[in-house]
PDB file of N, CA and C in Angstrom:
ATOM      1  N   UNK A   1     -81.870  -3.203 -24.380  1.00  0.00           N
ATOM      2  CA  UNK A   1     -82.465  -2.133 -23.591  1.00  0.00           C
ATOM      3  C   UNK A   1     -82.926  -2.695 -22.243  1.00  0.00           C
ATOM      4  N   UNK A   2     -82.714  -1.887 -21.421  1.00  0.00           N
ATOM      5  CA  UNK A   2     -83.131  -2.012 -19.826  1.00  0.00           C
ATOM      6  C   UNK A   2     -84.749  -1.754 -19.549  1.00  0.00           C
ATOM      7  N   UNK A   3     -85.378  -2.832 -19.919  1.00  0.00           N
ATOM      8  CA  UNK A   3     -86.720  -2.346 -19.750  1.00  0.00           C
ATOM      9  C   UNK A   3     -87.328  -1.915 -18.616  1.00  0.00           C
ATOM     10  N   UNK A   4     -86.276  -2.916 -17.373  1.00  0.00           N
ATOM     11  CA  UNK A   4     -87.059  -2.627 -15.945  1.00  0.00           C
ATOM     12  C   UNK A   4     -86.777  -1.345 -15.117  1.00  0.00           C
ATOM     13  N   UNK A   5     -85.663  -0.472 -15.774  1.00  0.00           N
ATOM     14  CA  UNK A   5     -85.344   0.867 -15.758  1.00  0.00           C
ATOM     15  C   UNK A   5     -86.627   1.720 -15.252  1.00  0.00           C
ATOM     16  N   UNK A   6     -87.619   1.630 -16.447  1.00  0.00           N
ATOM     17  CA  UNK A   6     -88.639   2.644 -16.970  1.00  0.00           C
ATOM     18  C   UNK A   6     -89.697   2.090 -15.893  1.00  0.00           C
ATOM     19  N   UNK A   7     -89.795   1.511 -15.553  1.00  0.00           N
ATOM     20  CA  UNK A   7     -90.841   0.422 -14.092  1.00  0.00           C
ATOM     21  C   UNK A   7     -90.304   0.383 -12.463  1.00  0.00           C
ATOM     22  N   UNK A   8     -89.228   1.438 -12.329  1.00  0.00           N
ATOM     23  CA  UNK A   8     -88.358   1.343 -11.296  1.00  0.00           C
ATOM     24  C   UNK A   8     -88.849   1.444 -10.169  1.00  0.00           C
ATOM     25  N   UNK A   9     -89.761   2.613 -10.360  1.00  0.00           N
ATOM     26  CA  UNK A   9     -90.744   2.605  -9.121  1.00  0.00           C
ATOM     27  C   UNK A   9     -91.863   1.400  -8.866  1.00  0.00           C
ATOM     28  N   UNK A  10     -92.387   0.926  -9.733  1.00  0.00           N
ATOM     29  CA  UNK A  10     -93.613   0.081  -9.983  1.00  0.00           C
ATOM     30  C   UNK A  10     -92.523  -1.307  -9.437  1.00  0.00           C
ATOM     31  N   UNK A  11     -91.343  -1.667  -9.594  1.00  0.00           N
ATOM     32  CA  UNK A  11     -90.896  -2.942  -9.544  1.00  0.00           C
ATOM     33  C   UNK A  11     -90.482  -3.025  -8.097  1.00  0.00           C
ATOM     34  N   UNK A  12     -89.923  -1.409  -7.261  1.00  0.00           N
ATOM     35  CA  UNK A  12     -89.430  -1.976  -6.144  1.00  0.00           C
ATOM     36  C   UNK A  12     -90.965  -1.868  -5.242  1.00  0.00           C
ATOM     37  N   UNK A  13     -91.533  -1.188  -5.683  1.00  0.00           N
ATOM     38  CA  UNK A  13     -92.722  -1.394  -5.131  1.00  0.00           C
ATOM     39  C   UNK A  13     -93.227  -2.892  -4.573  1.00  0.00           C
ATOM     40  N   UNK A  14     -93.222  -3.798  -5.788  1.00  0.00           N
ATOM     41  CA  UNK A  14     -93.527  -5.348  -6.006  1.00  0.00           C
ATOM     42  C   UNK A  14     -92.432  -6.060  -5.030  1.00  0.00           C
ATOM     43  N   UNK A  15     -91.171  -5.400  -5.198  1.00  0.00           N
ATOM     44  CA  UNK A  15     -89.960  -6.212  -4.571  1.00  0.00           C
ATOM     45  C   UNK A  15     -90.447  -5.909  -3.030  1.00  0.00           C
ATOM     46  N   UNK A  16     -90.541  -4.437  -2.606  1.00  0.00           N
ATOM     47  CA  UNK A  16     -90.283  -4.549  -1.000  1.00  0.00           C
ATOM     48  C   UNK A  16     -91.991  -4.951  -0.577  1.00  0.00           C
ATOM     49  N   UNK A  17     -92.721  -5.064  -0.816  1.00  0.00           N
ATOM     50  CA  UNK A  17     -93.774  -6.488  -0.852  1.00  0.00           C
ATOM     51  C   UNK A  17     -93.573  -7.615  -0.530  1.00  0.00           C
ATOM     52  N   UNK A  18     -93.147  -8.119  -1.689  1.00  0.00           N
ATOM     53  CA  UNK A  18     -92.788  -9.253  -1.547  1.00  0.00           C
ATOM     54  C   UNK A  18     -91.409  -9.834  -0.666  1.00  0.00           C
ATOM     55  N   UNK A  19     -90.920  -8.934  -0.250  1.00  0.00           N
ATOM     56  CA  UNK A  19     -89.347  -8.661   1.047  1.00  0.00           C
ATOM     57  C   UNK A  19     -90.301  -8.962   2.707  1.00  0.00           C
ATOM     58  N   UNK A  20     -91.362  -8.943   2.164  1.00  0.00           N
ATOM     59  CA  UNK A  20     -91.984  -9.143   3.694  1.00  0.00           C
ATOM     60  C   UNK A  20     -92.868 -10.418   4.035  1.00  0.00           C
ATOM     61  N   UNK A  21     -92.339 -11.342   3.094  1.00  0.00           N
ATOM     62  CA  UNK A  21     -93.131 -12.463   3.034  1.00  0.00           C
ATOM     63  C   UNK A  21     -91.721 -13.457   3.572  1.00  0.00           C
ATOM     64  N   UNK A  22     -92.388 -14.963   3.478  1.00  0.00           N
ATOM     65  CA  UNK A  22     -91.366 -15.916   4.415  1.00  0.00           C
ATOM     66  C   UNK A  22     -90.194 -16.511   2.764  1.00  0.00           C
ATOM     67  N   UNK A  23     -90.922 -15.985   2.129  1.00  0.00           N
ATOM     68  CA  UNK A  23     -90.162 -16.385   0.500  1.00  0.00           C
ATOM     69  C   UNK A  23     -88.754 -15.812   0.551  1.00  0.00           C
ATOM     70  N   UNK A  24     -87.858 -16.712   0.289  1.00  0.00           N
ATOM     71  CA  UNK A  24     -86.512 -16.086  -0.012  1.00  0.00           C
ATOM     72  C   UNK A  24     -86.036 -15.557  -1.628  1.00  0.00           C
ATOM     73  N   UNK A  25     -85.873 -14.311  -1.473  1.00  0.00           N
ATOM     74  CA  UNK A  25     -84.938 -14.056  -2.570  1.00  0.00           C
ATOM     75  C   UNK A  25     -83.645 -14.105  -3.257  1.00  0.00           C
ATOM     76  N   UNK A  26     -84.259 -14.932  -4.707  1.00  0.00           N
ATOM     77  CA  UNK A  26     -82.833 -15.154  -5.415  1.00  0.00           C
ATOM     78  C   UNK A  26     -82.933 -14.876  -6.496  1.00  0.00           C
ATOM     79  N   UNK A  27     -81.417 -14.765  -7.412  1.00  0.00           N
ATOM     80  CA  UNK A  27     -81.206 -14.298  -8.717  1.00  0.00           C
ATOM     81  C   UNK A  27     -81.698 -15.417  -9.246  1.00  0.00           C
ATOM     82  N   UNK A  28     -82.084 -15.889 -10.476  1.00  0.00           N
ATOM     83  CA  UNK A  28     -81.973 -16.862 -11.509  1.00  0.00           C
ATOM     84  C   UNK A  28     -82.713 -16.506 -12.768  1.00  0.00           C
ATOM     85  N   UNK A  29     -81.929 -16.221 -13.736  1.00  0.00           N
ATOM     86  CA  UNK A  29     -82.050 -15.946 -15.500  1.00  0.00           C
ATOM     87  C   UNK A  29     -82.029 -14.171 -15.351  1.00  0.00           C
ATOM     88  N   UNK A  30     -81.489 -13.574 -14.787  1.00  0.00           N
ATOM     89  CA  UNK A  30     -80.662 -12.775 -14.636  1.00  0.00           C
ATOM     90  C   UNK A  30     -82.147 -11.890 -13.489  1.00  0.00           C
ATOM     91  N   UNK A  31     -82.873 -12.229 -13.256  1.00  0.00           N
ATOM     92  CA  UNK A  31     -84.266 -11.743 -12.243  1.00  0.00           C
ATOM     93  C   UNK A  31     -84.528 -12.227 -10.836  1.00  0.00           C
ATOM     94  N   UNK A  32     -84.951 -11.435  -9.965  1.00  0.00           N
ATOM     95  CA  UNK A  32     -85.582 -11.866  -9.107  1.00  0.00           C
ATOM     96  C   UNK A  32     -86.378 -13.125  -8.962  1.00  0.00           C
ATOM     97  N   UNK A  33     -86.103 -13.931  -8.179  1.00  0.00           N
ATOM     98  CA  UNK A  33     -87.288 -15.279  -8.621  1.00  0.00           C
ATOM     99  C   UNK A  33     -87.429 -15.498  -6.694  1.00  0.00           C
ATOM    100  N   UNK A  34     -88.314 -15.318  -6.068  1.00  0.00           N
ATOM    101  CA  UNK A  34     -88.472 -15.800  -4.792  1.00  0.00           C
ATOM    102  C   UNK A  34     -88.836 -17.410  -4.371  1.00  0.00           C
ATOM    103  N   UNK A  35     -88.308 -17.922  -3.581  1.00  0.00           N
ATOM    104  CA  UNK A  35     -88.492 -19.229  -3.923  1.00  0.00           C
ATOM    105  C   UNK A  35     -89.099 -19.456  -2.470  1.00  0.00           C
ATOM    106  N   UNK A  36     -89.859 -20.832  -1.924  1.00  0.00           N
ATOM    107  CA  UNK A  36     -90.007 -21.316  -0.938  1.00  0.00           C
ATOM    108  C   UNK A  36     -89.499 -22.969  -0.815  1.00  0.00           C
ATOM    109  N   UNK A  37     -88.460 -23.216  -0.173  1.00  0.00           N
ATOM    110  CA  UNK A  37     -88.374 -24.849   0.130  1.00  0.00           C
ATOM    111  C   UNK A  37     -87.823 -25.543  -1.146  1.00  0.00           C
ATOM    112  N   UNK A  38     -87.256 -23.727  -2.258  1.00  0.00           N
ATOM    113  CA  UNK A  38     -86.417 -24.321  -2.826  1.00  0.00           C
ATOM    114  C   UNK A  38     -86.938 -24.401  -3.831  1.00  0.00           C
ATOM    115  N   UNK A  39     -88.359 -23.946  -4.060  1.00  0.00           N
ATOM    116  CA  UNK A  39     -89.107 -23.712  -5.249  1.00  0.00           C
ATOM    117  C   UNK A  39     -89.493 -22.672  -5.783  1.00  0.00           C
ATOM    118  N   UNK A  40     -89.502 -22.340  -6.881  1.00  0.00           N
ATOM    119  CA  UNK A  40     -89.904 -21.156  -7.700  1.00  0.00           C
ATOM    120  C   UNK A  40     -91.376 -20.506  -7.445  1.00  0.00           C
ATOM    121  N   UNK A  41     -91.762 -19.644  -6.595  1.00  0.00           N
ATOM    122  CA  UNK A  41     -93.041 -19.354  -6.066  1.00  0.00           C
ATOM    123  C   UNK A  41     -93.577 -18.205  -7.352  1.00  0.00           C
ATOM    124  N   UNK A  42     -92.524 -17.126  -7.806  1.00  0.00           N
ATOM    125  CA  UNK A  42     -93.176 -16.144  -7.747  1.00  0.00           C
ATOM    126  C   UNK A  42     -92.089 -15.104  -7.835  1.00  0.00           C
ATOM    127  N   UNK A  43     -91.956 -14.564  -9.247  1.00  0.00           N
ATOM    128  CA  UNK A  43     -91.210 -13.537  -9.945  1.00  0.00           C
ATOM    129  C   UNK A  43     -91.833 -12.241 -10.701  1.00  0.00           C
ATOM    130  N   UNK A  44     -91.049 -11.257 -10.912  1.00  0.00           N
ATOM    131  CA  UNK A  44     -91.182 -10.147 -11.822  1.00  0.00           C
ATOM    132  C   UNK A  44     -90.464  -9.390 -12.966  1.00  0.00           C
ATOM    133  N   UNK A  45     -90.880  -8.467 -13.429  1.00  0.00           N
ATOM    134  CA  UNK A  45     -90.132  -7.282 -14.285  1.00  0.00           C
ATOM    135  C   UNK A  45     -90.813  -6.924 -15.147  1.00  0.00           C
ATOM    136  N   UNK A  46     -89.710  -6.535 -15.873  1.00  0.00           N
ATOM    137  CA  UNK A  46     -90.493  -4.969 -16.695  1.00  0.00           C
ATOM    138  C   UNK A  46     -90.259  -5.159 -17.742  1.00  0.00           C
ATOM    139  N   UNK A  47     -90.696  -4.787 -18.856  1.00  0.00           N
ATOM    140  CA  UNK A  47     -91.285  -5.192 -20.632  1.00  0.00           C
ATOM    141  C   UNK A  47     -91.307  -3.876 -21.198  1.00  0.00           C
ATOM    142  N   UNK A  48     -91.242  -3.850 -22.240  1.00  0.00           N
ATOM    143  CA  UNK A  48     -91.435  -2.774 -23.285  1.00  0.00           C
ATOM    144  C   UNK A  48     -92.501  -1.776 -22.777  1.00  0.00           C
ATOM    145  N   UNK A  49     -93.864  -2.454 -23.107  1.00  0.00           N
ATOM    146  CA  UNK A  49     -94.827  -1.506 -22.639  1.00  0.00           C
ATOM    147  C   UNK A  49     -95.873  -1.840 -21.219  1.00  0.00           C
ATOM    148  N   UNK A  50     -95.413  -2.880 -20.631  1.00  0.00           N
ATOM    149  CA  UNK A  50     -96.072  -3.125 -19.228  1.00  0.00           C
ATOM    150  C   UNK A  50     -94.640  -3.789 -18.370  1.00  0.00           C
ATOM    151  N   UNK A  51     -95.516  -3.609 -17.015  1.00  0.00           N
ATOM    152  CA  UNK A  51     -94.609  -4.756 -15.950  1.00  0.00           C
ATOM    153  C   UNK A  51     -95.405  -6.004 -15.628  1.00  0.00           C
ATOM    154  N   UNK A  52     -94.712  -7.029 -15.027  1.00  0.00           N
ATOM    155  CA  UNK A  52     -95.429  -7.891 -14.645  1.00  0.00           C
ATOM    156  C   UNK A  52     -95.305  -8.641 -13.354  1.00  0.00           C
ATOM    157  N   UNK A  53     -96.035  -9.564 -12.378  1.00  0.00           N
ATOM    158  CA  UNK A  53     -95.827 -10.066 -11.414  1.00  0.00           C
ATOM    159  C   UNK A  53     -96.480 -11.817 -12.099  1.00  0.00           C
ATOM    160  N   UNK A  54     -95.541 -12.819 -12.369  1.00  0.00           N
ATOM    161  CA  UNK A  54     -96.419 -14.164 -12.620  1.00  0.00           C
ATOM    162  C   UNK A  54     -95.878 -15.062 -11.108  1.00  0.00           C
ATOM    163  N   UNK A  55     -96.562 -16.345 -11.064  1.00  0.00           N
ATOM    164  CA  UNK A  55     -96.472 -17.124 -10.178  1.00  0.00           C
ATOM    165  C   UNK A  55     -96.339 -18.453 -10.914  1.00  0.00           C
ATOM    166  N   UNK A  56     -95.104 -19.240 -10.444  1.00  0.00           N
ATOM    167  CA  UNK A  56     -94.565 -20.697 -10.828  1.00  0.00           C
ATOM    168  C   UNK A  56     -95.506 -21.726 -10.615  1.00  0.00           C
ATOM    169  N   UNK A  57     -96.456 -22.169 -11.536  1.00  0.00           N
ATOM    170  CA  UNK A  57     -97.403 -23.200 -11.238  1.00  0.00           C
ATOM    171  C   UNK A  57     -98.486 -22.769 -10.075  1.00  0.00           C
ATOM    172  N   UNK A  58     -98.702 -21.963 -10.432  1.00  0.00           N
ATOM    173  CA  UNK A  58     -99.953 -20.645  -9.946  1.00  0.00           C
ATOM    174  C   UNK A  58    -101.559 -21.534  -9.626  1.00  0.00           C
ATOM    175  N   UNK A  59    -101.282 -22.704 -10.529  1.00  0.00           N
ATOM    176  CA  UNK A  59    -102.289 -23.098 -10.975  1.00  0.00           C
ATOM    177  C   UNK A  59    -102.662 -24.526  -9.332  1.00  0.00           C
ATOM    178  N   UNK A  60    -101.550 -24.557  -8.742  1.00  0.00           N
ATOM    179  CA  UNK A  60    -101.434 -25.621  -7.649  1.00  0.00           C
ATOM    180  C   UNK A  60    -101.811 -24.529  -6.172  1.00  0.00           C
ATOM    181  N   UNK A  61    -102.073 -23.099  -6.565  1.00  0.00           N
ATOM    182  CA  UNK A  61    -102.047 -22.472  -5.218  1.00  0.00           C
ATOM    183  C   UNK A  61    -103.773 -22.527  -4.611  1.00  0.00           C
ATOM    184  N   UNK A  62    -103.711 -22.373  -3.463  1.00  0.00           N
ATOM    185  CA  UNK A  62    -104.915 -22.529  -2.766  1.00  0.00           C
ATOM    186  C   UNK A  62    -105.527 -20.788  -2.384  1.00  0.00           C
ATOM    187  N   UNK A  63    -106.685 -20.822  -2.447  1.00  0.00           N
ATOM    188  CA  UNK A  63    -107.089 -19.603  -2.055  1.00  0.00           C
ATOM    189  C   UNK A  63    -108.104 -19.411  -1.556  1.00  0.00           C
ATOM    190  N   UNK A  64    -107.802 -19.954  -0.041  1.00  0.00           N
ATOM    191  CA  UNK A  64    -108.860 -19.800   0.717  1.00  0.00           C
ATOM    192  C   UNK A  64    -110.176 -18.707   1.116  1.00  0.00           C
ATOM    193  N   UNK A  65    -109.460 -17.980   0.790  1.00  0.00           N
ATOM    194  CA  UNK A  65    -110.314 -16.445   0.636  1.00  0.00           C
ATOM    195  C   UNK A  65    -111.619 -16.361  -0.762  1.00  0.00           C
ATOM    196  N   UNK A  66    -111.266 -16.863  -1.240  1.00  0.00           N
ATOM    197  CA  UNK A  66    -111.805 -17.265  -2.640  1.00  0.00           C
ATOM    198  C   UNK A  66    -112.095 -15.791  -3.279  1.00  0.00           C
TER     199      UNK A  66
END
């Protein structure tokens, strides 16, 4: 089943977002995966009963804003 179907609105939402950042978009494991410098920044999609937005080692990002 096509889960990201049912999230279509909610996902391009996330996509043309994230279309305005310096991150390039690419396919890999059949999804969106935006990468920077060649690295995995920051992907999405859609699930049974939610969508999601995670970040590749999320845990190394800075947030100056706090």
């Amino acid at each position: 089943m096509d889960y990201n179907a049912q999230w279509e609105e909610e996902l391009h939402l996330i996509g043309s977002i994230l279309d305005k950042t310096l991150l390039v978009k690419a396919t890999k494991w059949g999804s969106d995966v935006y990468t920077l410098n060649g690295k995995n920044v920051v992907s999405y999609g859609g699930f049974k009963n939610y969508f999601a937005i995670w970040f590749y080692n999320g845990v190394f990002m800075n947030d100056k804003y706090k």
